[in-house]
Protein backbone atom coordinates (compact mmCIF):
# COMPACT_ATOMS: atom_id res chain seq x y z
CA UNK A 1 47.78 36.72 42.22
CA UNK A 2 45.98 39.93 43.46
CA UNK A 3 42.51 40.46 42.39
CA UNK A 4 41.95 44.01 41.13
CA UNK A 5 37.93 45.05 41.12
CA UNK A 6 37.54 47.55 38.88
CA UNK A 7 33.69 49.21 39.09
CA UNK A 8 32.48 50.50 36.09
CA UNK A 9 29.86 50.91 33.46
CA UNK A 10 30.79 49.45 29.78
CA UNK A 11 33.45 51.73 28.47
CA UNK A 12 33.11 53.58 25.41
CA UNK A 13 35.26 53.24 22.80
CA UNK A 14 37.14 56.12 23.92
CA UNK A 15 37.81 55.21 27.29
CA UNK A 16 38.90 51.45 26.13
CA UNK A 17 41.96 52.41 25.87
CA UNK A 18 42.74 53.35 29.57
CA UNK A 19 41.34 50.59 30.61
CA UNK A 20 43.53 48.67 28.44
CA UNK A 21 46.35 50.09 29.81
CA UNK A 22 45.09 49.60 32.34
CA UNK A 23 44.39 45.99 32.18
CA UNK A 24 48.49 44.98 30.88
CA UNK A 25 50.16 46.74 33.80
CA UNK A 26 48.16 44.84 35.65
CA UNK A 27 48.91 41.52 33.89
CA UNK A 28 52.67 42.97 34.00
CA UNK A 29 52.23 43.23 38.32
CA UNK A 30 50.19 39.75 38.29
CA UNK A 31 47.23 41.00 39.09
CA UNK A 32 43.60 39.77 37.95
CA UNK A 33 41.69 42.25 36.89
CA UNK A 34 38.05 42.09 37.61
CA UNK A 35 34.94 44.03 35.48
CA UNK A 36 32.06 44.63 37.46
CA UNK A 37 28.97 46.46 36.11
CA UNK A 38 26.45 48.85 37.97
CA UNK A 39 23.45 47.73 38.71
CA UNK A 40 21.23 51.51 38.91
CA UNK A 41 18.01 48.93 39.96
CA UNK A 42 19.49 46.78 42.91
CA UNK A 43 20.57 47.85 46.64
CA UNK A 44 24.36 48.75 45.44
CA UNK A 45 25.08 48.51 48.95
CA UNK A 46 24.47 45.26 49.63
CA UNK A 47 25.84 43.92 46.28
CA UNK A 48 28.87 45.44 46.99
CA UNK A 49 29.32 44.19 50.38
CA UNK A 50 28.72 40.69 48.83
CA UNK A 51 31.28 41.03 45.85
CA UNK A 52 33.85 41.94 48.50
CA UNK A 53 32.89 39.16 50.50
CA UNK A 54 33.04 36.93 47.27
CA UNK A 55 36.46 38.28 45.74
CA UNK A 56 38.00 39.56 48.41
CA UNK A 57 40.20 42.13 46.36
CA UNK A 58 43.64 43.73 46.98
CA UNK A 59 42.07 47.13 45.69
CA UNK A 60 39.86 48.90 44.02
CA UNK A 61 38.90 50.93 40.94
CA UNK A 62 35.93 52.92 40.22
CA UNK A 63 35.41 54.37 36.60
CA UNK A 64 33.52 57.42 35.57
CA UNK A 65 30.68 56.92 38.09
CA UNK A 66 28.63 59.93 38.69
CA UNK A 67 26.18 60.84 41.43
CA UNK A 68 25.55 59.04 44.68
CA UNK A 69 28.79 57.27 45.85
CA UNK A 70 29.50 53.19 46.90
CA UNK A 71 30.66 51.97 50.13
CA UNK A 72 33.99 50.23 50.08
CA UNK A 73 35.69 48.82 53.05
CA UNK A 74 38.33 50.93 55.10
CA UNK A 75 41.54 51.51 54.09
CA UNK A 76 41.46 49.25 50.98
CA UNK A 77 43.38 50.73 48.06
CA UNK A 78 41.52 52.48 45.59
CA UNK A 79 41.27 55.02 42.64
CA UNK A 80 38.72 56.91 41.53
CA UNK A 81 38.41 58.13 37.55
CA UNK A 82 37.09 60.73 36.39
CA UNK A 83 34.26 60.42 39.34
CA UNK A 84 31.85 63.07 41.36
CA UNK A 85 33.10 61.10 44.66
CA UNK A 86 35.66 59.71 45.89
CA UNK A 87 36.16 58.60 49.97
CA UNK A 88 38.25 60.81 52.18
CA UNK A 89 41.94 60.90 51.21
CA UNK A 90 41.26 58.29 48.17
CA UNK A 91 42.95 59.46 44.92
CA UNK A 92 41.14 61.16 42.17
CA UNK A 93 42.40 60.97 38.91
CA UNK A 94 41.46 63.25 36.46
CA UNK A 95 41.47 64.60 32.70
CA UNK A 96 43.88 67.81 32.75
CA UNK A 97 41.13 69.84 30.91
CA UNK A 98 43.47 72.84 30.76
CA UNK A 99 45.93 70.95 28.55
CA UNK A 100 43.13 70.01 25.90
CA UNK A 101 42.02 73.70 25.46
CA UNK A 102 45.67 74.15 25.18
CA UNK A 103 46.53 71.60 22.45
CA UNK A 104 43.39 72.46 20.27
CA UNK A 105 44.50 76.50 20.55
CA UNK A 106 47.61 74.94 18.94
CA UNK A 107 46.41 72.80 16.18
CA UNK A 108 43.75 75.43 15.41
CA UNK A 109 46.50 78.93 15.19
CA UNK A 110 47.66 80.08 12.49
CA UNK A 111 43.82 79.36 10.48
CA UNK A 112 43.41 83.48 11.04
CA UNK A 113 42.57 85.71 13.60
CA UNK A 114 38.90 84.18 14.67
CA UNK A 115 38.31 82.07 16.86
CA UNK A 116 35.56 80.53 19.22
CA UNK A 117 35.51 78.21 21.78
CA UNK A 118 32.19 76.04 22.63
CA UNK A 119 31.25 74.61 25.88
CA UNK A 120 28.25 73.54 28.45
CA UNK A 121 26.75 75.21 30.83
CA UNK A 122 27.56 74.82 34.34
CA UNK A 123 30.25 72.16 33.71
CA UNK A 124 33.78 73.22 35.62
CA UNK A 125 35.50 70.72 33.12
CA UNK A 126 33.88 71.84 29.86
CA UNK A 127 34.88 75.85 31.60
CA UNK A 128 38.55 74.52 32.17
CA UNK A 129 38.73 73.44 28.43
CA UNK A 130 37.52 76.87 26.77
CA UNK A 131 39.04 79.26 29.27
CA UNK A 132 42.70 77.25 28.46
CA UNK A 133 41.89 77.56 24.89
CA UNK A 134 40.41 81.48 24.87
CA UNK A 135 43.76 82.67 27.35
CA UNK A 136 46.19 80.56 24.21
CA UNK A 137 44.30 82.10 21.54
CA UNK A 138 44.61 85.86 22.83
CA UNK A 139 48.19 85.28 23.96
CA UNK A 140 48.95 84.69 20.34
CA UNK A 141 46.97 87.80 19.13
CA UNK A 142 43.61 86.20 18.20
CA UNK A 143 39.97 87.39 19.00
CA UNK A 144 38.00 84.52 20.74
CA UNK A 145 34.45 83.73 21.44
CA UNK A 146 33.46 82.23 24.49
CA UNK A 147 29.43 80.26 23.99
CA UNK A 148 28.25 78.35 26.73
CA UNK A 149 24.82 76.30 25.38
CA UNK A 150 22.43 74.48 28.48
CA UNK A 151 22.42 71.06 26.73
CA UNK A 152 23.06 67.88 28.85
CA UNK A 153 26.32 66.09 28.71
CA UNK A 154 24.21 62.95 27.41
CA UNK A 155 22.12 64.42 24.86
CA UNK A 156 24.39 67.46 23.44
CA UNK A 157 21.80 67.31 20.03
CA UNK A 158 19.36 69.55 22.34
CA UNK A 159 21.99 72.34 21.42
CA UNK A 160 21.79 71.98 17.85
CA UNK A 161 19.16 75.11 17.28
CA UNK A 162 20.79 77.16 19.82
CA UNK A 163 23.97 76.53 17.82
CA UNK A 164 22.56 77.58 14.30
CA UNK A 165 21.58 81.23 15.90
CA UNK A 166 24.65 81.55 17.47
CA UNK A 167 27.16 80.38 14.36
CA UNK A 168 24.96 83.54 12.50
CA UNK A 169 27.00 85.83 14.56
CA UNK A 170 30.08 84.91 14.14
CA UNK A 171 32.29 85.76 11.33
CA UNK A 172 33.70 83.30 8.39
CA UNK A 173 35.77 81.72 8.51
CA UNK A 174 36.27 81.13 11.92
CA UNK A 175 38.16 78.01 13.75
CA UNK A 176 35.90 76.28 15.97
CA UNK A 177 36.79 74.41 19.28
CA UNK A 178 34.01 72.14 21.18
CA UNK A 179 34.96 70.68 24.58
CA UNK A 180 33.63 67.35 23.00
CA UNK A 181 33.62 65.19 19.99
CA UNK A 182 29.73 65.29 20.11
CA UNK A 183 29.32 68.80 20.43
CA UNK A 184 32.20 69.23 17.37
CA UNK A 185 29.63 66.65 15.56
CA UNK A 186 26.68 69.05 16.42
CA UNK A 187 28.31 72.31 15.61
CA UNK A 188 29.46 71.00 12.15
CA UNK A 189 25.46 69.84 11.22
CA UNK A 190 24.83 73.17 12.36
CA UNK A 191 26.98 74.90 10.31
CA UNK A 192 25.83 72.67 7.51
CA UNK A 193 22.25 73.82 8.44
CA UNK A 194 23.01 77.60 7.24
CA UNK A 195 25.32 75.97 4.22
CA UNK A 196 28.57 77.09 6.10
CA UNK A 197 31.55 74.63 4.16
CA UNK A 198 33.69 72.63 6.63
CA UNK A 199 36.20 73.27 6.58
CA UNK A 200 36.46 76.85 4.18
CA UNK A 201 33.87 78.69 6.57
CA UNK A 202 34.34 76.52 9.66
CA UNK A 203 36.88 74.54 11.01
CA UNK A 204 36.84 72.64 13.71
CA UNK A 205 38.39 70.08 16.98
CA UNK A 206 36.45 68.51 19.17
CA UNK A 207 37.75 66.46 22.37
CA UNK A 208 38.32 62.61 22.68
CA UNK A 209 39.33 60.94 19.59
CA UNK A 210 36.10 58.78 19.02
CA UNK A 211 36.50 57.09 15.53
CA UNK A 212 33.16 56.58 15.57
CA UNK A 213 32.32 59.82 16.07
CA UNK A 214 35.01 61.50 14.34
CA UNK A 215 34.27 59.28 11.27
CA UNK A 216 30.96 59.82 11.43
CA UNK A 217 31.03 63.35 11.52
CA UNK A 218 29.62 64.83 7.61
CA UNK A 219 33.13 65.71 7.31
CA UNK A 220 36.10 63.96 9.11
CA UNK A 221 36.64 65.86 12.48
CA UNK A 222 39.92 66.74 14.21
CA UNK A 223 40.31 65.95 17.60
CA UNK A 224 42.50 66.24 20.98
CA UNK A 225 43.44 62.98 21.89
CA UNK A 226 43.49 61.93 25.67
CA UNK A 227 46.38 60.44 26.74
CA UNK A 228 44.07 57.10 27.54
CA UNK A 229 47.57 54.91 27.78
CA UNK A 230 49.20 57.22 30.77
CA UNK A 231 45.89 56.94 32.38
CA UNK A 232 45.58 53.42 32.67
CA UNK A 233 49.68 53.30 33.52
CA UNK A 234 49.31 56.04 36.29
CA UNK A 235 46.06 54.45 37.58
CA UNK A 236 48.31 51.11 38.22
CA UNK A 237 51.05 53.24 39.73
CA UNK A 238 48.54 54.44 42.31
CA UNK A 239 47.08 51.47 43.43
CA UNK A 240 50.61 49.69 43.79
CA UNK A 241 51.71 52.53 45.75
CA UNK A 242 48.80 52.07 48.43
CA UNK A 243 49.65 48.57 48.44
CA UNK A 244 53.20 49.09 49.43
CA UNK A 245 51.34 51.34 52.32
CA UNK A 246 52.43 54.68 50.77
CA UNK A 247 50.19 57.63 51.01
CA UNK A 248 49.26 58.90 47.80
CA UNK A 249 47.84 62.86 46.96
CA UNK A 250 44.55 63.89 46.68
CA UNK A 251 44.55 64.00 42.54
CA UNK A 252 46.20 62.58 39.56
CA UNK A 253 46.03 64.37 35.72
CA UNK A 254 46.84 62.66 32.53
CA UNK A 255 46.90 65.25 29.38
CA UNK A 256 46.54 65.18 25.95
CA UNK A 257 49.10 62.92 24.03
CA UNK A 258 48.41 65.39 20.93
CA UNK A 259 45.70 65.50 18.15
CA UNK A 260 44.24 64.02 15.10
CA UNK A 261 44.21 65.80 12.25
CA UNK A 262 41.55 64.66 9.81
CA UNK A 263 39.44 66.93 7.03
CA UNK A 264 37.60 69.23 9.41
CA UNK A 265 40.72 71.57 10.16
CA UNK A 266 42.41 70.68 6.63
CA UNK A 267 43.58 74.10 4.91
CA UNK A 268 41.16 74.28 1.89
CA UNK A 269 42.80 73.39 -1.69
CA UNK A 270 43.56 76.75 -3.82
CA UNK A 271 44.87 75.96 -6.93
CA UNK A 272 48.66 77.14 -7.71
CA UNK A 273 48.62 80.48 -10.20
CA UNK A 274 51.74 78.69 -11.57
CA UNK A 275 51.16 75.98 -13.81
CA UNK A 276 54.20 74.05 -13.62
CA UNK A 277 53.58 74.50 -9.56
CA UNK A 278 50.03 72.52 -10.49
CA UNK A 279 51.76 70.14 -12.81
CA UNK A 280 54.21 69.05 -10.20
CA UNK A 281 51.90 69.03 -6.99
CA UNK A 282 49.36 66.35 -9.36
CA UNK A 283 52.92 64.47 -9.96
CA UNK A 284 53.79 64.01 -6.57
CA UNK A 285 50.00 63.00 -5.64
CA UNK A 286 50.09 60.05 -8.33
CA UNK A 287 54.04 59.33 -7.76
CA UNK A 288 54.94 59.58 -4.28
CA UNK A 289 54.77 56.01 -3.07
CA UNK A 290 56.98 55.16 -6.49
CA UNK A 291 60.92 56.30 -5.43
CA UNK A 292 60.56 59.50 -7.03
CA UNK A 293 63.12 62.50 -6.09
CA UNK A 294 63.24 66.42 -6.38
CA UNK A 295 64.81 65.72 -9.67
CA UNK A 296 61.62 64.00 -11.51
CA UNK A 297 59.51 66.25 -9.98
CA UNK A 298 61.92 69.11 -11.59
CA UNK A 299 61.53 67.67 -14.74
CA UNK A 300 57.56 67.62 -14.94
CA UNK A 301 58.38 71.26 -14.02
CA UNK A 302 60.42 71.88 -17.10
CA UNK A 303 62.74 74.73 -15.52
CA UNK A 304 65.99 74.86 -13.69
CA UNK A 305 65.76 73.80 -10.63
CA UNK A 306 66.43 77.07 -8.31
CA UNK A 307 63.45 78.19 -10.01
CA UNK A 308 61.38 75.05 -9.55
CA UNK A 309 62.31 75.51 -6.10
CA UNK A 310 61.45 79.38 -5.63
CA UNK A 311 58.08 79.01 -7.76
CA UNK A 312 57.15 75.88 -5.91
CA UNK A 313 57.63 77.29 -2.45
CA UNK A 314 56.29 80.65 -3.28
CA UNK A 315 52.93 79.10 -4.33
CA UNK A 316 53.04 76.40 -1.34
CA UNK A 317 55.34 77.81 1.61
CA UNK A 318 57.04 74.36 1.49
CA UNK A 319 60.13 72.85 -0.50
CA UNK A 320 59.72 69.64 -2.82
CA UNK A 321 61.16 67.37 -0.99
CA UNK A 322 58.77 68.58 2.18
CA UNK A 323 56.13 68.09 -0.17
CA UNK A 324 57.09 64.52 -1.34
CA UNK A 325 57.95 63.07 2.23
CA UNK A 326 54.82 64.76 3.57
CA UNK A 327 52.94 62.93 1.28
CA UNK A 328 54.81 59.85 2.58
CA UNK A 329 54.42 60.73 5.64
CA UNK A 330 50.25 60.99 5.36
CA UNK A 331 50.23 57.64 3.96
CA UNK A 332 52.30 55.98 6.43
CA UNK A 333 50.38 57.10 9.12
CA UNK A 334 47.35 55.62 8.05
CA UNK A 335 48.99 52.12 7.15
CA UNK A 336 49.79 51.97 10.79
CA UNK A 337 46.81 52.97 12.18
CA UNK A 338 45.95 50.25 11.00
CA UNK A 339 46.37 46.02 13.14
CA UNK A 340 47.21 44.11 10.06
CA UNK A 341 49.69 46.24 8.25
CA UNK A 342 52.56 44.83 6.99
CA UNK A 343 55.15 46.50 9.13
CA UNK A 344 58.15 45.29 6.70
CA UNK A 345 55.87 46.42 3.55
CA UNK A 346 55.28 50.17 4.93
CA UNK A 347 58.38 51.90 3.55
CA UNK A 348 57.99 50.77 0.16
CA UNK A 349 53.93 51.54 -0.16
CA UNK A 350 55.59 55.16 0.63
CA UNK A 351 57.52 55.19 -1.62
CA UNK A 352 60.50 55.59 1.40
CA UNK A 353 63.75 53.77 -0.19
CA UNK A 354 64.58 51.98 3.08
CA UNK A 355 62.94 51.16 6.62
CA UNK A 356 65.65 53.60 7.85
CA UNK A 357 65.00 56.33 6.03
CA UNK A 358 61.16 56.07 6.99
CA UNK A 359 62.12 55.98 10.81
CA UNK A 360 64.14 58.42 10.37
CA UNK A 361 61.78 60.82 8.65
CA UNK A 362 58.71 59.59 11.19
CA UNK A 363 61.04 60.91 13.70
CA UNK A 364 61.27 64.07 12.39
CA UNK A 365 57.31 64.28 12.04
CA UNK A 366 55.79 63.13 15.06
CA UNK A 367 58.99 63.54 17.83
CA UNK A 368 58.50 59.68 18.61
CA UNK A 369 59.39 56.44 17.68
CA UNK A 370 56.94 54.40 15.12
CA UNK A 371 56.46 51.63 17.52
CA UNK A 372 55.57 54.39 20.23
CA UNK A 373 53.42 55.79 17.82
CA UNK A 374 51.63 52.84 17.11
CA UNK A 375 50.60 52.18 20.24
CA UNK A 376 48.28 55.16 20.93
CA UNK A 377 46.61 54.97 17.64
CA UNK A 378 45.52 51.58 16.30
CA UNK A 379 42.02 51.68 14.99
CA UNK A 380 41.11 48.81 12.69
C-alpha cells in the first residue's frame, strides 16, 4: 500500500468534498491517505524533513497553502491545489475561475437588463470570475457593473459599508454576482441595510456552495457550485501519472458542475390576473405529491381545457403539466439532498406514479442520472 501525504490545513466544508474524492480514488488505487496539519509556529522545515523520514510517502499533496513554500524531496510526485507555490515543473491545479463567472451570467440572464458583478481588489482569481461574467452578460445584450472593494479574502465583512454606498448607485432591480459565498452574504445584509428586498430589488449568486453559508444567508443564496468531485478525481489522476514516471503539464482546472438555486435568485411571486389561473396554481401546490393530472387541475379551473391551457400559460409562460412535474421535480430534489431518504419512497412523496417515470423526468431536468446527481449534492 502507497502512503499518500496530503499537507493541508482543516478543510472547510466546501473543500470536503475534493478531498473526499479525493480520499476514495485513493482507497480505489490502494493507497493510504495521510492528513497532515500546518504547524505556522514550528521550523516547517525540519518537521517536514522528519515526516518524510517517518512515512516515507509515494507522493505528495499540498492543499490551499498560501505564502512561503515547503521543501519536499526531489522528484517525488506531487500536486499542488489551489496554492501560491508550487516547485519547478510540479503540477498546479486550479479553480477555472472563468467558468464560474460564466455559469452565474447564466443562471442570473434573463432577470432584466442590469447587472453587476462584485469582486476584490487585487485578486487575479476574483478578476477572472467578474471579467467571465461582465464579457457573458454584454454578449447577451445586458449592461454590467464591474466593483472591485479592498477587503481581505479572510475578513470580506470590512466591505460591508463600502457596499451600502455603492448598491445606492445602482439601479433596482439589478442581479447581483459576488466572486464568493461570503461576499454574496455581505452584499445581501447590505442591501438589507438600505431596505432593498432579496430577491425583488436584488438578486443574487455567490461562489462555492457553502450550506452553511448559503443557509445562513437572511435569505437563501444561490450559488456556483465547484466541481469539488473532478477535483479530487483529477488530483489522483496526476499523482498516478508521476508515479508511472510520466511527465505531467504545468496546470490542471476543474469547473463548475452547475449551480444551486435557492430563494435569493427566485423570480418574485405576482399573483395571476386570472382567477381560475390562481385557483389552479394553489391546487397544484397542495396536490402535487397526490397522483394528480392536467385533468383535475382542469377541473378546479372550471373551463375547457384549450382554454385552461392558453389562460394558464399566458399568466405563467409554462403548461400544466410543466407546472405539476416542476413541482415534483423541486421536491425530489430536496429528498435527495438529503443521506437518509428513502430512495424507493421518493417517487411516491412526488406524487411521480412510478420510479420510472421520476428517472425519466429527472433526466429531463438536470441532463444526469439521479444516482449521478446524488453524489455532488448530499447535505444532511
Amino acid at each position: 500500500m502507497k502512503t499518500i501525504l496530503i499537507y493541508t490545513y482543516p478543510p472547510s466544508a466546501r473543500y470536503n468534498e475534493l478531498f473526499r474524492s479525493l480520499v476514495l480514488e485513493g482507497r480505489r488505487r490502494n493507497w493510504n491517505c495521510v492528513f497532515v496539519e500546518p504547524h505556522p509556529d514550528s521550523d516547517e522545515t525540519t518537521r517536514m524533513a522528519r515526516l518524510f523520514a517517518l512515512l516515507k510517502p509515494a507522493a505528495f499533496v499540498s492543499g490551499f497553502i498560501k505564502g512561503a513554500p515547503i521543501a519536499i524531496p526531489d522528484g517525488i510526485p506531487s500536486v499542488w491545489i489551489d496554492c501560491d507555490w508550487a516547485p519547478h515543473g510540479a503540477p498546479f491545479l486550479r479553480h477555472d475561475n472563468a467558468a464560474f463567472g460564466v455559469a452565474a451570467a447564466k443562471a442570473l440572464l434573463g432577470s432584466g437588463t442590469d447587472f453587476a458583478a462584485i469582486g476584490l481588489h487585487r485578486h487575479d482569481w476574483s478578476s477572472a470570475r467578474i471579467g467571465a461574467f461582465a464579457r457573458t452578460i454584454r454578449a447577451a445584450g445586458g449592461h454590467c457593473r464591474l466593483i472591485r472593494l479592498a477587503a481581505r479574502v479572510d475578513n470580506q465583512f470590512d466591505a460591508l459599508e463600502p457596499l451600502r454606498e455603492t448598491l445606492k448607485k445602482l439601479p433596482r432591480p439589478v442581479s447581483v454576482f459576488a466572486v464568493t459565498d461570503q461576499l454574496a452574504q455581505v452584499t445581501m445584509m447590505a442591501a438589507a441595510s438600505l431596505g432593498w428586498k432579496c430577491p425583488g430589488d436584488i438578486r443574487l449568486v455567490g461562489v462555492d456552495d457553502d450550506e452553511v453559508i448559503c443557509m445562513g444567508a437572511p435569505v437563501a443564496l444561490s450559488s456556483v457550485r465547484p466541481d469539488w468531485a473532478y477535483g479530487g478525481r483529477l488530483a489522483a489522476e496526476v499523482l498516478e501519472m508521476q508515479m508511472r514516471g510520466e511527465k505531467p503539464k504545468r496546470t490542471y482546472v476543474y469547473g463548475a458542475a452547475g449551480v444551486t438555486r435557492r430563494a435569493s435568485t427566485r423570480e418574485p411571486y405576482h399573483r395571476p390576473k386570472d382567477a381560475r389561473v390562481e385557483r389552479a396554481l394553489a391546487f397544484i401546490a397542495a396536490e402535487y405529491a397526490s397522483p394528480i393530472a392536467v385533468p383535475d387541475v382542469v377541473a378546479v379551473m372550471d373551463c375547457s381545457r384549450r382554454l385552461a391551457e392558453l389562460r394558464f400559460r399566458e399568466e405563467t409562460g409554462l403548461g400544466i403539466q410543466e407546472t405539476l412535474e416542476k413541482a415534483r421535480m423541486d421536491r425530489a430534489l430536496v429528498l435527495l439532498r438529503r443521506r437518509d431518504a428513502d430512495i424507493a419512497a421518493i417517487p411516491s412523496m412526488c406524487g411521480f406514479r412510478t420510479a420510472g417515470a421520476l428517472r425519466a423526468a429527472f433526466r429531463r431536468h438536470t441532463g444526469m442520472s439521479m444516482t449521478e446527481w446524488r453524489a455532488n449534492n448530499l447535505f444532511v
